[in-house]
PDB file of N, CA and C in Angstrom:
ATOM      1  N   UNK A   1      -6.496   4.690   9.329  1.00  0.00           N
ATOM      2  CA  UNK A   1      -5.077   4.751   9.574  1.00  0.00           C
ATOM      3  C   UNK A   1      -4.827   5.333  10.948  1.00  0.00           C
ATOM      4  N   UNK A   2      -4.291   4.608  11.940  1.00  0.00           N
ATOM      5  CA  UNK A   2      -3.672   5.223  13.003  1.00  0.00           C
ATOM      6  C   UNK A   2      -2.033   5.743  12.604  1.00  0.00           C
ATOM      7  N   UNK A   3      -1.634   6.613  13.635  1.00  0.00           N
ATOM      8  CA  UNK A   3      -0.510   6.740  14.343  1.00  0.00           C
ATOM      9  C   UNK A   3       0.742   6.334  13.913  1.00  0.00           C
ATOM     10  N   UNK A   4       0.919   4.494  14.215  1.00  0.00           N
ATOM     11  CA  UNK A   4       1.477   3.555  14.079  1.00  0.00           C
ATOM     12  C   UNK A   4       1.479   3.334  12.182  1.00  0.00           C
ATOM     13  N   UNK A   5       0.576   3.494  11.512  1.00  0.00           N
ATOM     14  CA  UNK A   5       0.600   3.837  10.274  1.00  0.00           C
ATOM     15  C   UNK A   5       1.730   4.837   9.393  1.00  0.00           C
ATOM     16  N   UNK A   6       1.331   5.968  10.440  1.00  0.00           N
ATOM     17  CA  UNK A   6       2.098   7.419   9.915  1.00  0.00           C
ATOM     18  C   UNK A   6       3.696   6.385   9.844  1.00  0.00           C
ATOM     19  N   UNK A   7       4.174   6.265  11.272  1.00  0.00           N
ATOM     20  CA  UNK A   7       4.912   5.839  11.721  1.00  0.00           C
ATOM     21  C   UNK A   7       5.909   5.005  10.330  1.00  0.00           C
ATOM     22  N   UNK A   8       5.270   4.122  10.135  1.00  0.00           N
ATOM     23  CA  UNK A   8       5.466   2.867   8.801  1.00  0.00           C
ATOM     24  C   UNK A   8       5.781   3.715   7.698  1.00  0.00           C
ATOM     25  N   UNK A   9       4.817   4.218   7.370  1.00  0.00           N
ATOM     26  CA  UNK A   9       4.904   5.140   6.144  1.00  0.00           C
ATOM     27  C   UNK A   9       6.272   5.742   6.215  1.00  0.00           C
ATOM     28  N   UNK A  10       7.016   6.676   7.374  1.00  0.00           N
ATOM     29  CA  UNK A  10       8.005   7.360   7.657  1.00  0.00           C
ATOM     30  C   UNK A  10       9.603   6.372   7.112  1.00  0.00           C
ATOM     31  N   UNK A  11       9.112   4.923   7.754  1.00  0.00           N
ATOM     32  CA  UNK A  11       9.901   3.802   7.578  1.00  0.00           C
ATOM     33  C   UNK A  11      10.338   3.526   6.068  1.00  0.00           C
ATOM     34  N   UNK A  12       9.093   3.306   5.665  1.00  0.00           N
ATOM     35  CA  UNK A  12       8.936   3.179   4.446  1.00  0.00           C
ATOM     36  C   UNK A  12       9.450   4.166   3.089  1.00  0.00           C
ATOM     37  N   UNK A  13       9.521   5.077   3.477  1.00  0.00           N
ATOM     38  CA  UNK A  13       9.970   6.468   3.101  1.00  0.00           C
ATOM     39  C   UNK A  13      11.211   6.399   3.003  1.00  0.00           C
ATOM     40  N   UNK A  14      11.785   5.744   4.007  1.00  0.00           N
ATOM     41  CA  UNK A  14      13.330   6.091   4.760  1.00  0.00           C
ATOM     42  C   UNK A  14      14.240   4.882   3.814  1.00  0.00           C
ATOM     43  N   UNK A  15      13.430   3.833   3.499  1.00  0.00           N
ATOM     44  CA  UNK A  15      13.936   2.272   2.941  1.00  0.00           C
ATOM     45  C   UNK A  15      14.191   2.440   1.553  1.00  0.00           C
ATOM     46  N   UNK A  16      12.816   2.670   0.908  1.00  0.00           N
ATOM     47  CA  UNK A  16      12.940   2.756  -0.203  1.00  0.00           C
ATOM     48  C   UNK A  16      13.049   4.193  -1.010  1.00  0.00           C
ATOM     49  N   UNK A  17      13.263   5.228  -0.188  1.00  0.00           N
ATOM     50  CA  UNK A  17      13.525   6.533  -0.914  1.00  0.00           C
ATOM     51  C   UNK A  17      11.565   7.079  -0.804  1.00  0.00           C
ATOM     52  N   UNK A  18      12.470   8.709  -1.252  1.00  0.00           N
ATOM     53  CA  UNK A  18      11.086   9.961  -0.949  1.00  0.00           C
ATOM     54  C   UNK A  18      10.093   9.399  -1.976  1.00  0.00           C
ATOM     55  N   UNK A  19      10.682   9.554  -3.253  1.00  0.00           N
ATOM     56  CA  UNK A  19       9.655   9.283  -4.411  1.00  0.00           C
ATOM     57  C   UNK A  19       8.839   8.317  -5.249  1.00  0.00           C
ATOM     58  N   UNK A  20       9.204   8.021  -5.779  1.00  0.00           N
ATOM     59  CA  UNK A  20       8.690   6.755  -6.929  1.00  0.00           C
ATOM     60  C   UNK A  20       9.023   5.763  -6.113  1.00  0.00           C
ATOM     61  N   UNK A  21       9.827   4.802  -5.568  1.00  0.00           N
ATOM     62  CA  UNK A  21       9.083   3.171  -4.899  1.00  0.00           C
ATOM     63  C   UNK A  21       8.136   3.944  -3.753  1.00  0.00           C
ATOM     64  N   UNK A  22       8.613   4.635  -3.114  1.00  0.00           N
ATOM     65  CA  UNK A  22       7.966   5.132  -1.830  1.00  0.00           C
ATOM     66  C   UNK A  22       6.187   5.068  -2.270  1.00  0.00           C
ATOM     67  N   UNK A  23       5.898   6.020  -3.264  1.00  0.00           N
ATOM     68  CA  UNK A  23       4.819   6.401  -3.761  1.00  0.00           C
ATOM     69  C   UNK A  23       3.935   4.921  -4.419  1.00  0.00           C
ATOM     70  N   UNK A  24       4.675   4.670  -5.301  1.00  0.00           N
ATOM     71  CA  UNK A  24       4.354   2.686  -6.029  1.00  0.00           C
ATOM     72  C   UNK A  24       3.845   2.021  -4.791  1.00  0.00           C
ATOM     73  N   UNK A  25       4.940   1.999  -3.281  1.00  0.00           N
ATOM     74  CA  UNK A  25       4.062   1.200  -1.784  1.00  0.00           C
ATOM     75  C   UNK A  25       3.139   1.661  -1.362  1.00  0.00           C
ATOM     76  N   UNK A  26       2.609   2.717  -1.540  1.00  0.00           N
ATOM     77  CA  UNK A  26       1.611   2.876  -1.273  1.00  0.00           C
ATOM     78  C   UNK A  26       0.294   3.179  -1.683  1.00  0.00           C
ATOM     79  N   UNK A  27       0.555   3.336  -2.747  1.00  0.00           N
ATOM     80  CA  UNK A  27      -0.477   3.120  -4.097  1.00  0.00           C
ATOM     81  C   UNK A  27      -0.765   1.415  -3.654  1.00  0.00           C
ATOM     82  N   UNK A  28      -0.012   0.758  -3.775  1.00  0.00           N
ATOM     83  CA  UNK A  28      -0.358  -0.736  -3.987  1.00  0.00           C
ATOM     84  C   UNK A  28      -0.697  -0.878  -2.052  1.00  0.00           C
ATOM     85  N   UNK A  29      -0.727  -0.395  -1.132  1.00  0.00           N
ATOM     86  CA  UNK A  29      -0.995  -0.610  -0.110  1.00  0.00           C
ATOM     87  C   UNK A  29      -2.556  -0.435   0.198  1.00  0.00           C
ATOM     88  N   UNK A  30      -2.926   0.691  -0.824  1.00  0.00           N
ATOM     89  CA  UNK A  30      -4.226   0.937  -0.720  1.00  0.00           C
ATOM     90  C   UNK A  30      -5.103   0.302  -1.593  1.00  0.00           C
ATOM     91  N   UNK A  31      -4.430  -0.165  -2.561  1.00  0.00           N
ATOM     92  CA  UNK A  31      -5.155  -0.893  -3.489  1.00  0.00           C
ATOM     93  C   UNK A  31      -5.450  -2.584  -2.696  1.00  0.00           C
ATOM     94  N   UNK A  32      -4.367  -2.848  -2.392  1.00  0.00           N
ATOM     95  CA  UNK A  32      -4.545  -4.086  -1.833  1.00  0.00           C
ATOM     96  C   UNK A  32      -5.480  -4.321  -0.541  1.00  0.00           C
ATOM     97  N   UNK A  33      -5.680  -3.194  -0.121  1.00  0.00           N
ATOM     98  CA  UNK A  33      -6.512  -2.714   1.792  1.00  0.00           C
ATOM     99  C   UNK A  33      -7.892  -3.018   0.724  1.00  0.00           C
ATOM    100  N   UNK A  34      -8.177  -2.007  -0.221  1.00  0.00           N
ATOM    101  CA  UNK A  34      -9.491  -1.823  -0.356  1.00  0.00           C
ATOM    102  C   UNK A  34     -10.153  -3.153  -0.948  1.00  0.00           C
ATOM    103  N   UNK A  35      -9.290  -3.927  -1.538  1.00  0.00           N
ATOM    104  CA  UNK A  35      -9.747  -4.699  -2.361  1.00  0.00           C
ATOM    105  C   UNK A  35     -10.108  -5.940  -1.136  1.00  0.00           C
ATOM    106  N   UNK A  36      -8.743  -6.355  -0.191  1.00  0.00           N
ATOM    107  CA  UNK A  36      -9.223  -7.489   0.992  1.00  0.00           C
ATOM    108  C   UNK A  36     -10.491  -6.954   1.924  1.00  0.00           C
ATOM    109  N   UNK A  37     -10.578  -5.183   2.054  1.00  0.00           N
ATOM    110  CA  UNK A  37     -11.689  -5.154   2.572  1.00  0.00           C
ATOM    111  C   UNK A  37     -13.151  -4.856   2.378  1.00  0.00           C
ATOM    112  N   UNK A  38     -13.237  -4.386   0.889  1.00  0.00           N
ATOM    113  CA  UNK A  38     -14.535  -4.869   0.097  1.00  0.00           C
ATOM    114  C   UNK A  38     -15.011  -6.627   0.241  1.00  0.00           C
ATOM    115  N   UNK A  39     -13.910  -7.421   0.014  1.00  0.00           N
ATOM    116  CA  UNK A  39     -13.892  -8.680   0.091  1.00  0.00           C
ATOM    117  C   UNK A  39     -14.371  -9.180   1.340  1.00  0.00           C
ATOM    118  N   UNK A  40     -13.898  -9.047   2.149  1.00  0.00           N
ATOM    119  CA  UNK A  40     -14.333  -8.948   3.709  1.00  0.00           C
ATOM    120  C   UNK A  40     -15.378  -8.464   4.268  1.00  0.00           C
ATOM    121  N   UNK A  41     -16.119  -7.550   3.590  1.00  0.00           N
ATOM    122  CA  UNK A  41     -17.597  -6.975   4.078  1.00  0.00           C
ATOM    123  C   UNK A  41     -18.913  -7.232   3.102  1.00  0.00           C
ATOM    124  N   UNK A  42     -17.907  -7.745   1.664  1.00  0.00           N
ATOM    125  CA  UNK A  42     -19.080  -8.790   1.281  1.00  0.00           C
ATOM    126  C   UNK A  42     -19.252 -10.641   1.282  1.00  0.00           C
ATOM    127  N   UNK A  43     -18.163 -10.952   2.091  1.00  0.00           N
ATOM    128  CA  UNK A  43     -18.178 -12.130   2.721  1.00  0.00           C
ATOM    129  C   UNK A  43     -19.206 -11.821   3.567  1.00  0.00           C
ATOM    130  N   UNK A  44     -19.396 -10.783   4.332  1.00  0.00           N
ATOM    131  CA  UNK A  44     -19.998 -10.650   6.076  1.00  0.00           C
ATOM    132  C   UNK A  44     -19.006 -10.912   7.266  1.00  0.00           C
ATOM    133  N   UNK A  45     -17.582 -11.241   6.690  1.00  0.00           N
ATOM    134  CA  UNK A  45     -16.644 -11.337   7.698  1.00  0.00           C
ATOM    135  C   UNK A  45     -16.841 -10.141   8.507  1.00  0.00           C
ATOM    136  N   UNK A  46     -16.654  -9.296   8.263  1.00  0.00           N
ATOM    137  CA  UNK A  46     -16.872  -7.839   8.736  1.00  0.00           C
ATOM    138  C   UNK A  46     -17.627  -7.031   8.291  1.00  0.00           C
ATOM    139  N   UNK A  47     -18.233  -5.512   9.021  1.00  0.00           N
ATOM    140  CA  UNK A  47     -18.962  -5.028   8.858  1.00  0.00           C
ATOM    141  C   UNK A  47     -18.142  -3.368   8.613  1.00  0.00           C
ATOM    142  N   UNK A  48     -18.902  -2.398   7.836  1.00  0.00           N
ATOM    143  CA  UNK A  48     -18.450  -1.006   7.540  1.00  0.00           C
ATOM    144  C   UNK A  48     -17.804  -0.403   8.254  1.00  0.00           C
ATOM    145  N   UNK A  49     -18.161  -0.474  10.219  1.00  0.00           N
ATOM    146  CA  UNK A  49     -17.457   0.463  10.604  1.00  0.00           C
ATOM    147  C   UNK A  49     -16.125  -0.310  11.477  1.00  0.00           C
ATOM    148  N   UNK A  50     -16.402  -1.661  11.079  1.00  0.00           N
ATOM    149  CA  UNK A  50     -14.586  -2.732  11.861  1.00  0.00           C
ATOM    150  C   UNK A  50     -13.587  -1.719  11.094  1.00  0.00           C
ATOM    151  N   UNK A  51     -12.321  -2.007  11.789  1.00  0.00           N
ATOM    152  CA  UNK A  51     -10.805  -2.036  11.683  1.00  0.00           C
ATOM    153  C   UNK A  51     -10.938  -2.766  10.937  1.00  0.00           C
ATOM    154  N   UNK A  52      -9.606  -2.378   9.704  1.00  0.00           N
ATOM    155  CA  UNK A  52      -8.659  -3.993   9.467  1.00  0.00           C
ATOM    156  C   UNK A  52      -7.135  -3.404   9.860  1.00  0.00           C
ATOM    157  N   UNK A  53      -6.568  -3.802   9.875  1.00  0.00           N
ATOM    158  CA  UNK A  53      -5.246  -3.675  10.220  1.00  0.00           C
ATOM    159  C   UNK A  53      -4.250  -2.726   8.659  1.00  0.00           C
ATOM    160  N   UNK A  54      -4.085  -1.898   8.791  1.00  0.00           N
ATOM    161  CA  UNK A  54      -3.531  -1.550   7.574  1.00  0.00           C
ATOM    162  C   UNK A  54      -1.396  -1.693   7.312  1.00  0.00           C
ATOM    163  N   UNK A  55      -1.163  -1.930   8.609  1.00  0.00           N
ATOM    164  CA  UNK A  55      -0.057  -2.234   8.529  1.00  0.00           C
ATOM    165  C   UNK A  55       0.706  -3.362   7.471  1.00  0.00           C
ATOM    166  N   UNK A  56      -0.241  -4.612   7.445  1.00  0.00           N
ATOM    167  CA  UNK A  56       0.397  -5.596   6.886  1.00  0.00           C
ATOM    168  C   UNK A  56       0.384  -5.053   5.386  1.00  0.00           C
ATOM    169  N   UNK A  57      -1.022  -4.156   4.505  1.00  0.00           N
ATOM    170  CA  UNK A  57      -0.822  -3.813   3.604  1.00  0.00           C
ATOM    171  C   UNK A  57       0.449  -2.764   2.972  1.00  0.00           C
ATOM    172  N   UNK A  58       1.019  -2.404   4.491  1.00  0.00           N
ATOM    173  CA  UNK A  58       2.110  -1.187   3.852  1.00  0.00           C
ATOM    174  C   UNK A  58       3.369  -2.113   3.646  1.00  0.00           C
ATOM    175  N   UNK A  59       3.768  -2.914   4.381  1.00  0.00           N
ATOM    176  CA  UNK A  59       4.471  -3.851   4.710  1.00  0.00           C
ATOM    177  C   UNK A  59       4.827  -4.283   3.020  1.00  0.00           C
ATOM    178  N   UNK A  60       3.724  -5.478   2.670  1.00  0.00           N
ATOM    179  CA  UNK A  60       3.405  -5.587   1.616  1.00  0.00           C
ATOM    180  C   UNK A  60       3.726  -4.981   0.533  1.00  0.00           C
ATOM    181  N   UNK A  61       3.369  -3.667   0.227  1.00  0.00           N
ATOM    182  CA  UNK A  61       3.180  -2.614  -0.573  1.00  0.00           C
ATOM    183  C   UNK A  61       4.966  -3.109  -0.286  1.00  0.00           C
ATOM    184  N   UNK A  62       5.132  -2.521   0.513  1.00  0.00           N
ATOM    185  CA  UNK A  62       7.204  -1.989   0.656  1.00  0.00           C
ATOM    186  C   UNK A  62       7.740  -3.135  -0.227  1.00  0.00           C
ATOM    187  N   UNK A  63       7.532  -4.478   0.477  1.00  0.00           N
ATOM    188  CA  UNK A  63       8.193  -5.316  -0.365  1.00  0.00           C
ATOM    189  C   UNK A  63       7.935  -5.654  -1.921  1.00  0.00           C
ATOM    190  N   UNK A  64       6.966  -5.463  -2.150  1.00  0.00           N
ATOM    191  CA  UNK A  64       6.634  -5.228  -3.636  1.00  0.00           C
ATOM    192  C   UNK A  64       7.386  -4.363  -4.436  1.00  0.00           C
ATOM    193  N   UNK A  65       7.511  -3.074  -3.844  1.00  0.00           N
ATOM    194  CA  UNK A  65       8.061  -1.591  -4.262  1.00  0.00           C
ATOM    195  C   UNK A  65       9.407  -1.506  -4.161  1.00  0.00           C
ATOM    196  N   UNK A  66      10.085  -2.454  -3.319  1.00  0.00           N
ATOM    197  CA  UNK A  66      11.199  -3.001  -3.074  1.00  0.00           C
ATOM    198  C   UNK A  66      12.091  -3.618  -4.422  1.00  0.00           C
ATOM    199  N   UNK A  67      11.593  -4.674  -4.434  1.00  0.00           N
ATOM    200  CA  UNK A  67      11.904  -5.531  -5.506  1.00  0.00           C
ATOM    201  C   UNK A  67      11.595  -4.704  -7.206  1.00  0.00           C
ATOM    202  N   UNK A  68       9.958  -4.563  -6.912  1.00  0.00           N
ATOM    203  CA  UNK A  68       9.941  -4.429  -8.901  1.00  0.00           C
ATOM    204  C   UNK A  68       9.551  -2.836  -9.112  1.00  0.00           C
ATOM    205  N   UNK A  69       9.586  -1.876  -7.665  1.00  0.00           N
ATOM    206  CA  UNK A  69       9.332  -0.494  -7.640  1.00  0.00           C
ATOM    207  C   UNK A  69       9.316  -0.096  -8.942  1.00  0.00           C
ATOM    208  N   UNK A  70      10.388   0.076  -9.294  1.00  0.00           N
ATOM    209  CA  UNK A  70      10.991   0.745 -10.481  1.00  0.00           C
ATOM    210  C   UNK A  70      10.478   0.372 -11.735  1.00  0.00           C
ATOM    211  N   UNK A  71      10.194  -1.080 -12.010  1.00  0.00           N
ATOM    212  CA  UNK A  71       9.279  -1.492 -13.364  1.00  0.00           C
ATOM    213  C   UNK A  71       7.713  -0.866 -13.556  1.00  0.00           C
ATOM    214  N   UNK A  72       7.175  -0.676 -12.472  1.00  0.00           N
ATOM    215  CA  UNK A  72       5.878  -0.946 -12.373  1.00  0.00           C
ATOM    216  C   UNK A  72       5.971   0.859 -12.429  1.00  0.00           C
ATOM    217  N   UNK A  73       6.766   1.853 -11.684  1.00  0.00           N
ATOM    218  CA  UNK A  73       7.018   3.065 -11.834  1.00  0.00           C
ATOM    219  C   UNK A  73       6.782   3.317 -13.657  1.00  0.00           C
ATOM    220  N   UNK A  74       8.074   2.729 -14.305  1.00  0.00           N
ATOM    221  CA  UNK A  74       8.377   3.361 -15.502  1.00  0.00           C
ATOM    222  C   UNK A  74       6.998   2.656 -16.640  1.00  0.00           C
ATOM    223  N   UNK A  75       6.363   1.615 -16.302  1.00  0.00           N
ATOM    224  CA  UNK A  75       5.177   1.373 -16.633  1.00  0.00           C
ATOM    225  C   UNK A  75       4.123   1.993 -16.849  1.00  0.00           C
ATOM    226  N   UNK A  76       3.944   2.693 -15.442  1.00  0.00           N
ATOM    227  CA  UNK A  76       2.917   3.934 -15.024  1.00  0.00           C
ATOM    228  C   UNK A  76       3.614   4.947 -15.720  1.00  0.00           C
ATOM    229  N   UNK A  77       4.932   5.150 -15.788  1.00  0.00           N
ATOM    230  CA  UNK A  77       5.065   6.572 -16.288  1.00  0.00           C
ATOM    231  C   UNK A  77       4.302   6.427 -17.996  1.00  0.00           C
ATOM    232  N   UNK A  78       5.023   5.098 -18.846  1.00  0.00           N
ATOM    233  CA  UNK A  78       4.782   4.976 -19.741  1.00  0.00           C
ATOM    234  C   UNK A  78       3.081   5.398 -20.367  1.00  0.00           C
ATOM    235  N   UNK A  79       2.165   4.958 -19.325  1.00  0.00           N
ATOM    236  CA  UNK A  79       0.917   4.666 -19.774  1.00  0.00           C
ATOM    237  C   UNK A  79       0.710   6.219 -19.490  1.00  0.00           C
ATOM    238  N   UNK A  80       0.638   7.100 -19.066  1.00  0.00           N
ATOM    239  CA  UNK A  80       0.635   8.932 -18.961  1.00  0.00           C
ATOM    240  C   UNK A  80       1.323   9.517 -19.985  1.00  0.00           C
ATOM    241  N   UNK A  81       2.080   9.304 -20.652  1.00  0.00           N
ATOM    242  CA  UNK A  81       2.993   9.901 -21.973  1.00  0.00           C
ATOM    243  C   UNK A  81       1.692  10.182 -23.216  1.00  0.00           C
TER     244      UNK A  81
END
């Protein structure tokens, strides 16, 4: 994560609120990073110590967290009860 990351995150924060979607984008930002870039280093597309770009995953994450934030929140809350 650079800089420009923090940056997003701040954005992201600001769009969809402090807590729960905020938290849901980025849960799913990291889930979605790790998963295209496991995928990506056992293709051989890339190797352990490349970049990938993590922006498009926050991006992502937002619009997800955007739309069904709140289902996928009270879901998660559900499955912790």
């Amino acid at each position: 994560m650079g800089f420009g990351d923090v940056k997003l995150g701040f954005l992201i924060g600001l769009v969809l609120g402090w807590w729960q979607r905020a938290l849901v984008a980025v849960f799913l930002a990291f889930l979605t990073g790790a998963i295209v870039g496991v995928t990506l280093i056992l293709m051989g597309k890339k190797k352990r110590k490349e970049a990938i770009a993590f922006g498009p995953f926050l991006l992502g994450g937002m619009l997800i967290a955007k739309i069904w934030g709140d289902a996928i929140w009270e879901y998660y809350a559900s499955l912790i009860k």
